[in-house]
N, C-alpha and C. Protein backbone atom coordinates (compact mmCIF):
# COMPACT_ATOMS: atom_id res chain seq x y z
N UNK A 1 109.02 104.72 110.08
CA UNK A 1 108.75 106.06 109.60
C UNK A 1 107.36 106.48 110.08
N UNK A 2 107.04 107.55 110.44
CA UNK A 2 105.88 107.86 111.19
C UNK A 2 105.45 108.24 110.06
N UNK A 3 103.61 108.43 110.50
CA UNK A 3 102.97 109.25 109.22
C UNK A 3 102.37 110.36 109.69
N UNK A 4 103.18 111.03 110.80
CA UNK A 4 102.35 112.20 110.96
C UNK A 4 102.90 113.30 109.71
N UNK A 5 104.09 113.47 109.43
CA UNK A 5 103.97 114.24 107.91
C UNK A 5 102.90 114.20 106.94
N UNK A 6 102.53 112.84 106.40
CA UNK A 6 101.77 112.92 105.76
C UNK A 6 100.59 113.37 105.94
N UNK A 7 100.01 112.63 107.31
CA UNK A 7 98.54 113.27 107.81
C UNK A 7 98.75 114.85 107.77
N UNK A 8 99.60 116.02 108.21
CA UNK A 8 99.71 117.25 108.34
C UNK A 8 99.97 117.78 106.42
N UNK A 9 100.24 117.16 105.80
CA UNK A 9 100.19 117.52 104.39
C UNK A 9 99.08 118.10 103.65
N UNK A 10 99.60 119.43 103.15
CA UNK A 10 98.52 119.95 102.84
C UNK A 10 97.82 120.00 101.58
N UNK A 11 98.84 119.71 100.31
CA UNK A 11 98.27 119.25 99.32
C UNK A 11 99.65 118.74 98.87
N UNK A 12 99.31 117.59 97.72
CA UNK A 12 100.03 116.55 96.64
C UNK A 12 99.91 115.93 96.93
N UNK A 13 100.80 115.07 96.41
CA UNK A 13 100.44 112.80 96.34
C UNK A 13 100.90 112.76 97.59
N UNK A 14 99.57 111.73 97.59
CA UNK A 14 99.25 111.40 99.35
C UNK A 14 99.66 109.64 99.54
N UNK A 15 98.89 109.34 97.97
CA UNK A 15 99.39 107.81 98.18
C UNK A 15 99.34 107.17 96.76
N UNK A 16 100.17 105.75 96.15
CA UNK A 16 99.85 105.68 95.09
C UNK A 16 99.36 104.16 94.63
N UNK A 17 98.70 103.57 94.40
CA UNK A 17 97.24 102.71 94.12
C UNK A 17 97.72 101.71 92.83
N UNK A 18 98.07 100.78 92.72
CA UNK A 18 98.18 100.03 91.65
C UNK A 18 96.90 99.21 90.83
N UNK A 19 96.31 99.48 89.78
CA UNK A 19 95.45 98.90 89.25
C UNK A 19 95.66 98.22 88.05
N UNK A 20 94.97 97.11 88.10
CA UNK A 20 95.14 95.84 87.04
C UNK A 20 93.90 95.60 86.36
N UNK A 21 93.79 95.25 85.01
CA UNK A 21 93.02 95.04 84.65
C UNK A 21 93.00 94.20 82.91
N UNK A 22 91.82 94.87 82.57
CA UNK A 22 91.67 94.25 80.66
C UNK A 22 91.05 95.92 80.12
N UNK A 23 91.93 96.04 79.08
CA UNK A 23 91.40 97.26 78.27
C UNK A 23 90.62 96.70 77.11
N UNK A 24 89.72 97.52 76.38
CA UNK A 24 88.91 97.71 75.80
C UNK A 24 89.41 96.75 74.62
N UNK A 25 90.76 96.62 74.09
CA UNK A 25 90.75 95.98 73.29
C UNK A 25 91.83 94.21 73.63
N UNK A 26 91.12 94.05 74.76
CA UNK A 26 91.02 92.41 75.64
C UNK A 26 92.63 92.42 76.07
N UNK A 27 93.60 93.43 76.27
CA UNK A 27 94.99 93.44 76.71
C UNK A 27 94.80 93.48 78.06
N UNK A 28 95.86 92.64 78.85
CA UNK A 28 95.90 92.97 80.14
C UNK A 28 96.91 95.01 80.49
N UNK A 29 96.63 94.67 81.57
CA UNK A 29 97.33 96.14 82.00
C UNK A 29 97.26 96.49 83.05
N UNK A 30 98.71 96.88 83.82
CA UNK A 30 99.10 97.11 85.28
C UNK A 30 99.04 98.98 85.23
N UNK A 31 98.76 99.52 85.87
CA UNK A 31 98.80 100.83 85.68
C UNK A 31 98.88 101.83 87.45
N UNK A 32 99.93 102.28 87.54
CA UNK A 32 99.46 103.26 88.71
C UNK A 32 98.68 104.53 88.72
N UNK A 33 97.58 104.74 89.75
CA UNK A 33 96.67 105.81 90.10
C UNK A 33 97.37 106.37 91.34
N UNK A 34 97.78 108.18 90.79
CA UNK A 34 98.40 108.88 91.74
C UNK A 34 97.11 109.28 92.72
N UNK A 35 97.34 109.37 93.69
CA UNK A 35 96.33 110.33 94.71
C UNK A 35 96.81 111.60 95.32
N UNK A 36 96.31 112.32 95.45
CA UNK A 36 96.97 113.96 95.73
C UNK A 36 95.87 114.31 96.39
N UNK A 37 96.11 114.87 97.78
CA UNK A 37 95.39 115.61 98.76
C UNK A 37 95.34 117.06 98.03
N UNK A 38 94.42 117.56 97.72
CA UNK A 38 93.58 118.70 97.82
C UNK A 38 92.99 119.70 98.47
N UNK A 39 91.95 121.07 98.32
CA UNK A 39 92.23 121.90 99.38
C UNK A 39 90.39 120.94 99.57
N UNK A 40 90.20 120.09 98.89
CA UNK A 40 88.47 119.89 99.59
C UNK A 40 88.66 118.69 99.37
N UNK A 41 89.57 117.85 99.46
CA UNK A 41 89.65 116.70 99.69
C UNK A 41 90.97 115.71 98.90
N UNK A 42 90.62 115.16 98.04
CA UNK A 42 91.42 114.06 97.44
C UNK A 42 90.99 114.01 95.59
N UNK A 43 92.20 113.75 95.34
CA UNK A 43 91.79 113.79 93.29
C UNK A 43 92.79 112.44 93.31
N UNK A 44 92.43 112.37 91.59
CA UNK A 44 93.41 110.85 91.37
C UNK A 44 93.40 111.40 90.02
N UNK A 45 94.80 110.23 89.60
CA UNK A 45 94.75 110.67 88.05
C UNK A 45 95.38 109.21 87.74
N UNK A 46 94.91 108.43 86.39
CA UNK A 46 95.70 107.53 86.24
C UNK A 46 95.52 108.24 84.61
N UNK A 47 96.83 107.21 84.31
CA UNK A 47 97.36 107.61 82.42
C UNK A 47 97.61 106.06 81.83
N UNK A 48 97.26 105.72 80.88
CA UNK A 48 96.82 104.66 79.82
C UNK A 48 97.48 105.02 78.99
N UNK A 49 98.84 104.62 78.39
CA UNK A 49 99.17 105.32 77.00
C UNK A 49 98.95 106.98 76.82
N UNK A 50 97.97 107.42 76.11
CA UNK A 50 97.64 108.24 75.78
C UNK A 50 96.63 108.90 76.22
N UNK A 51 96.10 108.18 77.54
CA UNK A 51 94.60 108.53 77.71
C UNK A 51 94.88 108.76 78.83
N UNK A 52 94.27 109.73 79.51
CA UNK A 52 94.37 110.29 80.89
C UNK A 52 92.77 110.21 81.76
N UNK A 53 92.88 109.39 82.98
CA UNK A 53 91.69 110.22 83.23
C UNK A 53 91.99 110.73 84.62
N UNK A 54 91.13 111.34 84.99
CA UNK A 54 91.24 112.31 86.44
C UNK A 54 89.84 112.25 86.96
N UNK A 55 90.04 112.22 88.52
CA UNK A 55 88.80 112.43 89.08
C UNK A 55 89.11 113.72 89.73
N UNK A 56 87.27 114.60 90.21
CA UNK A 56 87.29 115.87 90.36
C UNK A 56 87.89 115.21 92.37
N UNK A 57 87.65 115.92 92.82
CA UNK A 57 87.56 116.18 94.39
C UNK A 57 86.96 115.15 95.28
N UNK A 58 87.39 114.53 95.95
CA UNK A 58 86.15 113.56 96.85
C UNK A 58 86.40 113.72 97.85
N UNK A 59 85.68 113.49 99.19
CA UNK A 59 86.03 113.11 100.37
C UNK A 59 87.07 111.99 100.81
N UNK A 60 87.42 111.41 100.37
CA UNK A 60 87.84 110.40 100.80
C UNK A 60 88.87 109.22 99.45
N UNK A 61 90.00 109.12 99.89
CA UNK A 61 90.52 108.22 99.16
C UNK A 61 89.75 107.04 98.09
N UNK A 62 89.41 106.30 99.26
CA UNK A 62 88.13 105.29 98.55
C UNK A 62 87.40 105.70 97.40
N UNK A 63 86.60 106.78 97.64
CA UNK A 63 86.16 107.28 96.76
C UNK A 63 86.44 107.41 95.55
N UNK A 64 87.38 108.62 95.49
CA UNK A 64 88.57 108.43 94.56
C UNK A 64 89.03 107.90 93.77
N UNK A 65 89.46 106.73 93.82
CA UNK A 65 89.50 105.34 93.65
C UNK A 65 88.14 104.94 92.61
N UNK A 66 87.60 105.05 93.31
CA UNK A 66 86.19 104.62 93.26
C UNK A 66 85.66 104.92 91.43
N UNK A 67 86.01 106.77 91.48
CA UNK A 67 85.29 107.11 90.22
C UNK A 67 86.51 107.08 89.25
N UNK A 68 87.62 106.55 89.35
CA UNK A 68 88.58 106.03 88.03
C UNK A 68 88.10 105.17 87.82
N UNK A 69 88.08 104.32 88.29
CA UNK A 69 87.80 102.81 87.92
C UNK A 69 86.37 102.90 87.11
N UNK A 70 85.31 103.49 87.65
CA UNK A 70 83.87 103.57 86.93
C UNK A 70 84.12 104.42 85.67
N UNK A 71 85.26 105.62 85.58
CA UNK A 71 85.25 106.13 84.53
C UNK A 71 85.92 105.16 83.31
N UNK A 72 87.29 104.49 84.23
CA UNK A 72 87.52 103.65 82.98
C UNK A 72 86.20 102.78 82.50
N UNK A 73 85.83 102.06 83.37
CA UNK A 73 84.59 100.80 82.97
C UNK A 73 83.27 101.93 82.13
N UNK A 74 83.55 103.12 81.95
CA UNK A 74 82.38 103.42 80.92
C UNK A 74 83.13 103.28 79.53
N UNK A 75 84.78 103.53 79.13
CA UNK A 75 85.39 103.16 78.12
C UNK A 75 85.53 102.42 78.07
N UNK A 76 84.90 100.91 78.40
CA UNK A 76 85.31 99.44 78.14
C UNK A 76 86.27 99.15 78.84
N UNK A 77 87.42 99.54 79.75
CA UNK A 77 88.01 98.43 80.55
C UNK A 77 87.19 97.87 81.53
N UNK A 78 87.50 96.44 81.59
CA UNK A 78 87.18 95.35 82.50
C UNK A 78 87.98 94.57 83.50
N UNK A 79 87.64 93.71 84.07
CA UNK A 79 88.13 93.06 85.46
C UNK A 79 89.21 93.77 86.02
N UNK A 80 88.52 94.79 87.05
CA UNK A 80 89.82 95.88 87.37
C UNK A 80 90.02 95.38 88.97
N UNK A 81 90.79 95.88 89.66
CA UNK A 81 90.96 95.74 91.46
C UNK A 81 92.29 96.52 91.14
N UNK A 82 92.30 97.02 92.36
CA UNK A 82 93.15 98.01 93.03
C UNK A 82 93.35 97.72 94.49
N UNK A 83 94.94 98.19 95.04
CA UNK A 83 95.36 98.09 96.35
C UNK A 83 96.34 99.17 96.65
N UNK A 84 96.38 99.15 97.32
CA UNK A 84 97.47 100.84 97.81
C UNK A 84 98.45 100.38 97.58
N UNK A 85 99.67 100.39 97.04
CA UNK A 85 100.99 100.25 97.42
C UNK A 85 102.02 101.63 97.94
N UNK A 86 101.64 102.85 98.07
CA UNK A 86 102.67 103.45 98.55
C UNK A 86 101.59 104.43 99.49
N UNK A 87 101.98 104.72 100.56
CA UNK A 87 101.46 105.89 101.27
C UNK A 87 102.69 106.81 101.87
N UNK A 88 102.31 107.92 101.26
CA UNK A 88 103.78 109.23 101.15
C UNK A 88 104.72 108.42 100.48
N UNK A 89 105.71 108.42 101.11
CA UNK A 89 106.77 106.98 100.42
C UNK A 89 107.26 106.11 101.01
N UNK A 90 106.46 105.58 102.02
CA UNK A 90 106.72 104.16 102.54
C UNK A 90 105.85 103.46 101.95
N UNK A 91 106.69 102.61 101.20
CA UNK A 91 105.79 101.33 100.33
C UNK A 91 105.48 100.50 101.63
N UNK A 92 104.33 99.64 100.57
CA UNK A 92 103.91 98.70 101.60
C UNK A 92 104.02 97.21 100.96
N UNK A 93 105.09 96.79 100.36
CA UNK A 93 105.58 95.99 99.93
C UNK A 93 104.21 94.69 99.65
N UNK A 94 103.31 95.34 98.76
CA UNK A 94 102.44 94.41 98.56
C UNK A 94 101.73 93.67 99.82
N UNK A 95 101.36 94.30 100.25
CA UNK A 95 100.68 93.83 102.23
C UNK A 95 98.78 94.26 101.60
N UNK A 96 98.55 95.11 101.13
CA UNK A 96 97.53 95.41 101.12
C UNK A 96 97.06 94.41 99.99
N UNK A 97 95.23 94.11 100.74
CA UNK A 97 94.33 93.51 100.23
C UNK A 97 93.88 94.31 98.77
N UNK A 98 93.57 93.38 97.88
CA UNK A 98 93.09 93.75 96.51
C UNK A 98 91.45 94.19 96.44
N UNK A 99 90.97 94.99 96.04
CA UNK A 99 89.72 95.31 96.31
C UNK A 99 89.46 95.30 94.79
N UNK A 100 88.03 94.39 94.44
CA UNK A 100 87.37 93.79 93.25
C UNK A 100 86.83 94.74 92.47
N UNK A 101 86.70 95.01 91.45
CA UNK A 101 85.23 95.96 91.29
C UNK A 101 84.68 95.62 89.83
N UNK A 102 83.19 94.84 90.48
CA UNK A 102 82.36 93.88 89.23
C UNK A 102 82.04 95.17 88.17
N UNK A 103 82.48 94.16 87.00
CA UNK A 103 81.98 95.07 85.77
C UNK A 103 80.93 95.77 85.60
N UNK A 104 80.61 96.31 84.97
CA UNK A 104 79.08 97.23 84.64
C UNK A 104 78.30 96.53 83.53
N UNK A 105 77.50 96.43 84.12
CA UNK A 105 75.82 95.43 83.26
C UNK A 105 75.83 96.00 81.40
């Protein structure tokens, strides 16, 4: 499946991000983070039960990524990592590397 569709996509879920971790009250938890191309870049949204969070706009996927994870770790979740598993909708059958991200002091 090619990805020039996706690259030419002009906005919605671009790709979707599996994150693992420990919530605030010491439970483990698998959770997917949607990513959606934007008109200034990239947003994410992951949902917890009841709790939603969203990031504003970034450049860049990574990023993205980047400020869920720090937003959860200001509500107490811990030992988180994330890896892409779907881009448009060709999964990637668990191929992608897990990326760490050390708790906050």
């Amino acid at each position: 499946m090619s990805t020039l569709p996706l690259m030419f996509k002009k906005e919605g879920l671009v790709e979707k991000h599996q994150l693992e971790g420990v919530d605030p009250s010491d439970r483990y938890f698998n959770r997917t983070i949607l990513v959606n191309r934007t008109p200034s870049g990239y947003s994410g949204k992951i949902m917890y039960e009841a709790f939603v969070v969203e990031s504003p706009s970034h450049s860049t996927i990574a990023a993205t990524v980047k400020e869920l994870v720090d937003k959860l770790q200001g509500f107490g979740f811990t030992r988180m990592r994330t890896r892409a598993n779907f881009k448009g909708t060709r999964y990637l059958a668990e191929k992608e590397t897990w990326l760490d991200y050390p708790d906050q002091a």
